[in-house]
N, C-alpha and C. Protein backbone atom coordinates (compact mmCIF):
# COMPACT_ATOMS: atom_id res chain seq x y z
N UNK A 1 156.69 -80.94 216.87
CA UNK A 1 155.80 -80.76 215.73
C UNK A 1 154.43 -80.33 216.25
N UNK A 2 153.91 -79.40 215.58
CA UNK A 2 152.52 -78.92 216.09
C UNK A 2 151.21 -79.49 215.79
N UNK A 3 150.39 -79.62 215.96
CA UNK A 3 149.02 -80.84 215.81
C UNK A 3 149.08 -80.18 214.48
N UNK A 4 148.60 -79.14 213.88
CA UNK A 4 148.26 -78.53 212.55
C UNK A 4 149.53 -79.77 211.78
N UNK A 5 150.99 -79.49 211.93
CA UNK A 5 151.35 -80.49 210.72
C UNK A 5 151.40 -81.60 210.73
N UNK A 6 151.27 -82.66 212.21
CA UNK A 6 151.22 -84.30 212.28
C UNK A 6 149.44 -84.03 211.33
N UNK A 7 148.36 -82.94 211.17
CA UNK A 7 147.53 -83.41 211.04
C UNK A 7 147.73 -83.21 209.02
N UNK A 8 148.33 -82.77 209.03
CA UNK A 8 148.84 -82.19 207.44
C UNK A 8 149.39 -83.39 206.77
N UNK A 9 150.55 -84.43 207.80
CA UNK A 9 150.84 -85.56 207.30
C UNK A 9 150.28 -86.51 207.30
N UNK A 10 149.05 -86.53 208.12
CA UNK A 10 147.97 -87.86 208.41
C UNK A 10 147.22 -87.98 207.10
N UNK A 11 147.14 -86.66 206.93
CA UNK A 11 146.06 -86.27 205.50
C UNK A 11 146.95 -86.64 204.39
N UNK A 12 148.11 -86.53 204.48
CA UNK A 12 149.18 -87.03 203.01
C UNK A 12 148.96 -88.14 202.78
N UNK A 13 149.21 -89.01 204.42
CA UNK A 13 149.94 -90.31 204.04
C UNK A 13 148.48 -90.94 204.17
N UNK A 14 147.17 -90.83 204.55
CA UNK A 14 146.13 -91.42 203.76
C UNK A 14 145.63 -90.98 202.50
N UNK A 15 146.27 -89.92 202.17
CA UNK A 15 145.87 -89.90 200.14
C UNK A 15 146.81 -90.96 199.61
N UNK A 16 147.97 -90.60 200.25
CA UNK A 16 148.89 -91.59 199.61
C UNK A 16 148.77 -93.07 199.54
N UNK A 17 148.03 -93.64 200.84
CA UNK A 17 147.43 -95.12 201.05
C UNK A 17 146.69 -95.29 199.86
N UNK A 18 145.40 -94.24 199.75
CA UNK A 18 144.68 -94.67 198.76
C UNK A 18 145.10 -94.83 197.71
N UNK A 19 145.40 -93.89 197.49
CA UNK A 19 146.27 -93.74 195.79
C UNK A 19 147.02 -95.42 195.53
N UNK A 20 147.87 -95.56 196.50
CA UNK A 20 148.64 -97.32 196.41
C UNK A 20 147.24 -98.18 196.50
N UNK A 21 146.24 -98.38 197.36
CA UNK A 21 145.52 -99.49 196.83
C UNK A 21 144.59 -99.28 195.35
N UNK A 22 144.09 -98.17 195.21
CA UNK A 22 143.69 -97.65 193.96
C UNK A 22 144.67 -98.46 192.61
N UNK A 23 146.32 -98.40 192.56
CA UNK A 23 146.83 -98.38 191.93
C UNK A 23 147.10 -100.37 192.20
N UNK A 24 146.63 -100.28 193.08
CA UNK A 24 147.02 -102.32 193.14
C UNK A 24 145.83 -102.97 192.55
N UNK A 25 144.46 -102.13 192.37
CA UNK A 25 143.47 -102.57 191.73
C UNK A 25 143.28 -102.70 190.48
N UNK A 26 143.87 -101.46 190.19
CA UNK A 26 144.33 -101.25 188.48
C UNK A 26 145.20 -102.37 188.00
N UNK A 27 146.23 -102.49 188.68
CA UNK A 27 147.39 -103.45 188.15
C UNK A 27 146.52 -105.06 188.19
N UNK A 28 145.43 -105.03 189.53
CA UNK A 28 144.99 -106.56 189.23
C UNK A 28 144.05 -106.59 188.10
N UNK A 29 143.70 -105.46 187.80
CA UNK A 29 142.05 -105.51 186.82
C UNK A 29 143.44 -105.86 185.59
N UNK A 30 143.80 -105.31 185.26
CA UNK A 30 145.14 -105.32 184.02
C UNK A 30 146.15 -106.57 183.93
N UNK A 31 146.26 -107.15 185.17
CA UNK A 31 146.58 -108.45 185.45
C UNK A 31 145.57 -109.37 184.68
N UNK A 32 144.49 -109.56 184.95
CA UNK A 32 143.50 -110.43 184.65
C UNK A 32 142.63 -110.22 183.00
N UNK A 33 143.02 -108.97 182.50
CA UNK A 33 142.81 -108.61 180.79
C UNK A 33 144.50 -109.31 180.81
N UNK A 34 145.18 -109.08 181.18
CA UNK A 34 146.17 -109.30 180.07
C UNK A 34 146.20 -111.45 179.99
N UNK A 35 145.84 -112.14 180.79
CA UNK A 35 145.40 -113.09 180.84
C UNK A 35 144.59 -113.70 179.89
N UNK A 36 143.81 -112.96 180.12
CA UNK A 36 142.32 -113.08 179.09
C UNK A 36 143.08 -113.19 177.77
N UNK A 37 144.07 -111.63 177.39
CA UNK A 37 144.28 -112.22 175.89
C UNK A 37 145.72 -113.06 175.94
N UNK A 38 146.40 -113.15 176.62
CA UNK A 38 147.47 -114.71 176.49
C UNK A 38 146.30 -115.74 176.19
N UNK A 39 145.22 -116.30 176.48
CA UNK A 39 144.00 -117.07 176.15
C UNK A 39 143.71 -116.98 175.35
N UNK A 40 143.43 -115.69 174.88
CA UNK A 40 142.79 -115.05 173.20
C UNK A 40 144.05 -115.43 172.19
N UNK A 41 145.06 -115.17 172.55
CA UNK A 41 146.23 -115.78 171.84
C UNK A 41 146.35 -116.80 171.27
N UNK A 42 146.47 -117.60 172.31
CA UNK A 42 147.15 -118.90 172.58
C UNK A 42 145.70 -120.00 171.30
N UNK A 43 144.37 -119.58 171.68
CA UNK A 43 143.56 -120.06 170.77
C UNK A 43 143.95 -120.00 169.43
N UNK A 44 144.04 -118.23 169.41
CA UNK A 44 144.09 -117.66 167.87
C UNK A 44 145.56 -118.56 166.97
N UNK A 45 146.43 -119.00 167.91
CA UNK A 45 147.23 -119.59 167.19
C UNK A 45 147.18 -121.22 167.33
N UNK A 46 146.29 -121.89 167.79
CA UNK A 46 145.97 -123.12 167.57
C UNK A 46 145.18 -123.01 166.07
N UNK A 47 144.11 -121.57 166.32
CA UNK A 47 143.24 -122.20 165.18
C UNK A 47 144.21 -121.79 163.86
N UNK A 48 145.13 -120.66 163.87
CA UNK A 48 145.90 -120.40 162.65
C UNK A 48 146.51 -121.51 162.31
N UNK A 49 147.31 -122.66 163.17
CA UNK A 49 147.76 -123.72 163.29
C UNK A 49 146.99 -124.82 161.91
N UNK A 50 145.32 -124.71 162.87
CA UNK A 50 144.78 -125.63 162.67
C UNK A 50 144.49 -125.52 160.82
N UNK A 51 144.26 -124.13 160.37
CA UNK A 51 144.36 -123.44 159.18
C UNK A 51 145.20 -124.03 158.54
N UNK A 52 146.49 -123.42 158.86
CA UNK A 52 147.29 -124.06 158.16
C UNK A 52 147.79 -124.97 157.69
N UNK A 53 147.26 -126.14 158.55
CA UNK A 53 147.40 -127.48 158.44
C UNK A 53 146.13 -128.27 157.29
N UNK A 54 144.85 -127.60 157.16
CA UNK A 54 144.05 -127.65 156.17
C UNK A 54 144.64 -127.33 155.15
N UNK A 55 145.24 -125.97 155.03
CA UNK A 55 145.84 -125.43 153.46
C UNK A 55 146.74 -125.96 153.16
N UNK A 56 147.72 -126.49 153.57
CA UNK A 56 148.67 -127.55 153.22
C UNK A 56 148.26 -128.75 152.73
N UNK A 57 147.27 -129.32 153.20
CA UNK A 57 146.62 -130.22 153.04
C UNK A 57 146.11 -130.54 151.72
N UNK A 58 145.41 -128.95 151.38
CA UNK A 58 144.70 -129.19 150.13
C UNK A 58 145.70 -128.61 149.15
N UNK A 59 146.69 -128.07 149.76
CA UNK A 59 147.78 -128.03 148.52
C UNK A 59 147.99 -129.11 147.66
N UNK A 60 148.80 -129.83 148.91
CA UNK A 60 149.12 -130.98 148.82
C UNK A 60 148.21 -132.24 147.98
N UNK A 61 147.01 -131.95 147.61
CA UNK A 61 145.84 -132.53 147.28
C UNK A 61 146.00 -132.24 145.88
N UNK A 62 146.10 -131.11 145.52
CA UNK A 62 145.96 -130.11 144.28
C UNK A 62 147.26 -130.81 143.40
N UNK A 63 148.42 -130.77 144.38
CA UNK A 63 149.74 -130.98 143.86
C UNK A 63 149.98 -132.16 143.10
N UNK A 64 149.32 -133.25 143.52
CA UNK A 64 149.08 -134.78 143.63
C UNK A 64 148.61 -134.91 142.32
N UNK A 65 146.93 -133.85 142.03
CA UNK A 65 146.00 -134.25 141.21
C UNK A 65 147.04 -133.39 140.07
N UNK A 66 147.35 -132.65 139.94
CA UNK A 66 148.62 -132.02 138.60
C UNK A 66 149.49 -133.17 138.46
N UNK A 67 150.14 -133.57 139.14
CA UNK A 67 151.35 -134.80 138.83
C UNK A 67 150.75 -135.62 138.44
N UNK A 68 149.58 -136.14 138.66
CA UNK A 68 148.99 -137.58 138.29
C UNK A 68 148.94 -137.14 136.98
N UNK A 69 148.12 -136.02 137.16
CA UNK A 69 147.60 -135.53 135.40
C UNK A 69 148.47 -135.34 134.17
């Protein structure tokens, strides 16, 4: 092999390095959002939870004060 193409593949296979850690940074930045909203989630359905458990509540309140009545 002649210096010109070991130097042709040196030049590949460090674009190519970069390109893979480039692409492991992305995947961790995207790792750590997708985290964030399993969190954003996981709240949003405590507080829908917590909602729901009020509106039942005052159903249930409403329902009471009709039957009595």
């Amino acid at each position: 092999m002649s210096l010109e193409l070991l130097s042709k593949l040196e030049t590949k296979i460090q674009a190519a390095l970069e390109t893979i850690e480039l692409q492991r940074m992305e995947l961790e930045d995207e790792k750590q959002k997708n985290a964030q909203l399993v969190e954003q989630n996981q709240q949003l359905q405590q507080d829908l939870n917590s909602w729901s458990d009020k509106v039942s509540g005052l159903v249930g309140l409403l329902n009471e004060e009709v039957t009595e009545s």
